[in-house]
Protein backbone atom coordinates (compact mmCIF):
# COMPACT_ATOMS: atom_id res chain seq x y z
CA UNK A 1 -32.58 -11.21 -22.27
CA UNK A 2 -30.89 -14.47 -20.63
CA UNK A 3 -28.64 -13.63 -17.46
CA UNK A 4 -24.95 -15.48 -17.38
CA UNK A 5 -25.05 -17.18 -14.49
CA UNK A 6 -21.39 -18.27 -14.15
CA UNK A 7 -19.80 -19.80 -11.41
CA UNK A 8 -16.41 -20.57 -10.35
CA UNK A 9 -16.27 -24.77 -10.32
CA UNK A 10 -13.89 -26.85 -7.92
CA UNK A 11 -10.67 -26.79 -10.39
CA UNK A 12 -10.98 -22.92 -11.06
CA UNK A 13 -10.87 -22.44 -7.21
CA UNK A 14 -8.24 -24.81 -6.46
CA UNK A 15 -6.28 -23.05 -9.11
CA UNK A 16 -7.05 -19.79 -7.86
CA UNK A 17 -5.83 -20.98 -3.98
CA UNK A 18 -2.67 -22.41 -5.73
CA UNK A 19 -1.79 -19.42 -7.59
CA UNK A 20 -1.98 -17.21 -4.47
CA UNK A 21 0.51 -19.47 -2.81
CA UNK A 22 2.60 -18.93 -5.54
CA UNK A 23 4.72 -22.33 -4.82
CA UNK A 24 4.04 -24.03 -8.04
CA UNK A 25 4.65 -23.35 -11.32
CA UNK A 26 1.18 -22.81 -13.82
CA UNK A 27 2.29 -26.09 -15.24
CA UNK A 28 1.85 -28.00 -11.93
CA UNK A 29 -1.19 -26.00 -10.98
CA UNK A 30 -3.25 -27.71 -14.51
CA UNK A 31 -1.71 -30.82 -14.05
CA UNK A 32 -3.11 -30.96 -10.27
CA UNK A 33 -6.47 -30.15 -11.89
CA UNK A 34 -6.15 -32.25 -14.59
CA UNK A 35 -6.67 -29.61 -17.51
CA UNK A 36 -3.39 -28.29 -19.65
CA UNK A 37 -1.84 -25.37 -19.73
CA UNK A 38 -3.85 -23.67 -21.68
CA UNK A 39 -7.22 -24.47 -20.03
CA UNK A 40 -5.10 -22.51 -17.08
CA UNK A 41 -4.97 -19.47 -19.05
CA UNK A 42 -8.41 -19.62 -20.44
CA UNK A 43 -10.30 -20.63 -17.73
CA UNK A 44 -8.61 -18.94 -14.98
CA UNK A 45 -5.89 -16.65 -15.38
CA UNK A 46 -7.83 -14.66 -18.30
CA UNK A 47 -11.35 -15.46 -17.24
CA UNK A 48 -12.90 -11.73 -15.86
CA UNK A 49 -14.78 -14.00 -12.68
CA UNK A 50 -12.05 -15.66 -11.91
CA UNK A 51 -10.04 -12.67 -11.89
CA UNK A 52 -12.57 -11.22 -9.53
CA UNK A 53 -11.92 -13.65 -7.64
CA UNK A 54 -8.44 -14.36 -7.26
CA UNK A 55 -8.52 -9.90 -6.06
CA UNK A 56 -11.22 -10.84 -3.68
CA UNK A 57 -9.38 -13.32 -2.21
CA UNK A 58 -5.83 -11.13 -2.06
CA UNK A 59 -7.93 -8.22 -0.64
CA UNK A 60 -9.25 -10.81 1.94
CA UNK A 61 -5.40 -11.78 2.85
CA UNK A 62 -4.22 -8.14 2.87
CA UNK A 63 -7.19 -6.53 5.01
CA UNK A 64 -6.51 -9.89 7.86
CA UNK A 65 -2.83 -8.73 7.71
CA UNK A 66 -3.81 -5.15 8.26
CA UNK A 67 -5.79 -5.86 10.69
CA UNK A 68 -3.98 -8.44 12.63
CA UNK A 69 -0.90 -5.81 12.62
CA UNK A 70 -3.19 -2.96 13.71
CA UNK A 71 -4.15 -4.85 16.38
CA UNK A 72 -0.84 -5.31 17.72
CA UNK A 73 -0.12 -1.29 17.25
CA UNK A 74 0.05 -0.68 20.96
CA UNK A 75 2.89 -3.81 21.55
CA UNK A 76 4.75 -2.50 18.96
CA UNK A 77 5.21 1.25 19.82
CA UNK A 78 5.99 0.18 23.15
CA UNK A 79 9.02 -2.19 21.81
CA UNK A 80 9.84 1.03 19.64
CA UNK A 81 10.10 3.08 22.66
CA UNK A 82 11.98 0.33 24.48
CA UNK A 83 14.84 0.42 22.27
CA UNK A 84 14.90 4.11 21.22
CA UNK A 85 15.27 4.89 24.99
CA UNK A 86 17.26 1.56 26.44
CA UNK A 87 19.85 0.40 23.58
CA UNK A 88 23.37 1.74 23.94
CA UNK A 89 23.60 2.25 20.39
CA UNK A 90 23.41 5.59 19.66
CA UNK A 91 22.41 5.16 16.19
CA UNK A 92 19.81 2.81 16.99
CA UNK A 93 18.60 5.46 19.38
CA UNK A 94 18.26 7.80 16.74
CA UNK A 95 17.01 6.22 14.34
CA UNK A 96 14.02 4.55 16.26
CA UNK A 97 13.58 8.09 17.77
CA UNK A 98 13.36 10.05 14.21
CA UNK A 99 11.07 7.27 12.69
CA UNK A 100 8.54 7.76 15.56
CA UNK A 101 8.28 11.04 15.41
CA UNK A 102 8.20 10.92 11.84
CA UNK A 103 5.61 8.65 11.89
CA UNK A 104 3.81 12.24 13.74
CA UNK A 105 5.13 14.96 11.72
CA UNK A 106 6.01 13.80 8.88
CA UNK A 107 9.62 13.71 7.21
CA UNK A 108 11.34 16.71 7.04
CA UNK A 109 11.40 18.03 3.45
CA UNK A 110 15.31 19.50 2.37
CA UNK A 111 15.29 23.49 2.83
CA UNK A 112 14.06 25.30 -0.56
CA UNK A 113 16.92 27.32 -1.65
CA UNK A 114 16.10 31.14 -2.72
CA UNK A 115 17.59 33.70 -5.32
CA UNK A 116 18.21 37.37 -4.11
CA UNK A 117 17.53 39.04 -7.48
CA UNK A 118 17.30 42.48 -5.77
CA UNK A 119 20.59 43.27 -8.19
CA UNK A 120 18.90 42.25 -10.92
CA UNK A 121 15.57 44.44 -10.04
CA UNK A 122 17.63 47.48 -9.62
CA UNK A 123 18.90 47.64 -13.13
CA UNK A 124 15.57 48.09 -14.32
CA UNK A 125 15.02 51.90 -14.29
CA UNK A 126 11.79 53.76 -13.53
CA UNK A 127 11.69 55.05 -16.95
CA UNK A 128 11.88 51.67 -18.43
CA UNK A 129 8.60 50.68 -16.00
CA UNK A 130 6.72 53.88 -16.96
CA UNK A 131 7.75 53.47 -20.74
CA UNK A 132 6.57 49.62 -20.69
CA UNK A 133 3.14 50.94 -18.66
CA UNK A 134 2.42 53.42 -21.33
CA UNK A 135 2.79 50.81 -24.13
CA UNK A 136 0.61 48.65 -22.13
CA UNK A 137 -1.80 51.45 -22.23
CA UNK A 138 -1.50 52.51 -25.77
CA UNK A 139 -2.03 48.42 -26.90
CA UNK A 140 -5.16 48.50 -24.59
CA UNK A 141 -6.75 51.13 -26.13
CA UNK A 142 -6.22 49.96 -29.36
């Protein structure tokens, strides 16, 4: 059984770093590795490694982001807490003030309306309940 032992060459991985940045078009990213257009789909965009790859790398990016942001958690609640209880706007206020504790409780779901149907209920007679009982019976025992 021979193993596949495929890597990602210098091209694929400056097309990979290009397409992340997004600022060029997949025309400019073959010609600035000399390949066509089609050797961009092939080879990089529709390749399964590359594809690995190109998600490795955007995981890499997203989890620094998270990270860097979580790190800065503290600074920003502060600021939050800064303006909910010092701006004059009493919107702003409120709405910093609801998001935080939001952020705790959760958002308030709208109230779940109910049906009396006691009127309904009392129509139904206890004859009716003891005649549908006995049927229930009578198809048991069948």
């Amino acid at each position: 059984m021979e193993v596949k032992l495929d890597m990602i060459n210098e091209q694929q991985s400056l097309a990979i770093d290009m397409l992340i940045e997004g600022k060029v078009s997949k025309i400019d990213i073959a010609k600035t590795c000399d390949r066509s257009r089609q050797w961009l789909y092939d080879s990089v965009i529709n390749d399964e490694e590359c594809k690995a790859e190109l998600d490795a790398r955007l995981q890499e990016i997203k989890d620094a982001g998270e990270k860097r942001i979580k790190s800065k958690v503290d600074m920003y609640i502060k600021e939050l807490d800064k303006i909910a209880l010092t701006s004059k706007n009493e919107n702003t206020k409120k709405d910093v003030l609801m998001y935080l504790l939001n952020r705790i409780y959760g958002n308030p779901t709208s109230k779940l309306e109910t049906n009396d149907n006691t009127k309904d209920n009392e129509s139904i007679s206890t004859n009716d309940l003891q005649n549908e009982f006995n049927k229930f019976k009578l198809k048991k025992v069948e």
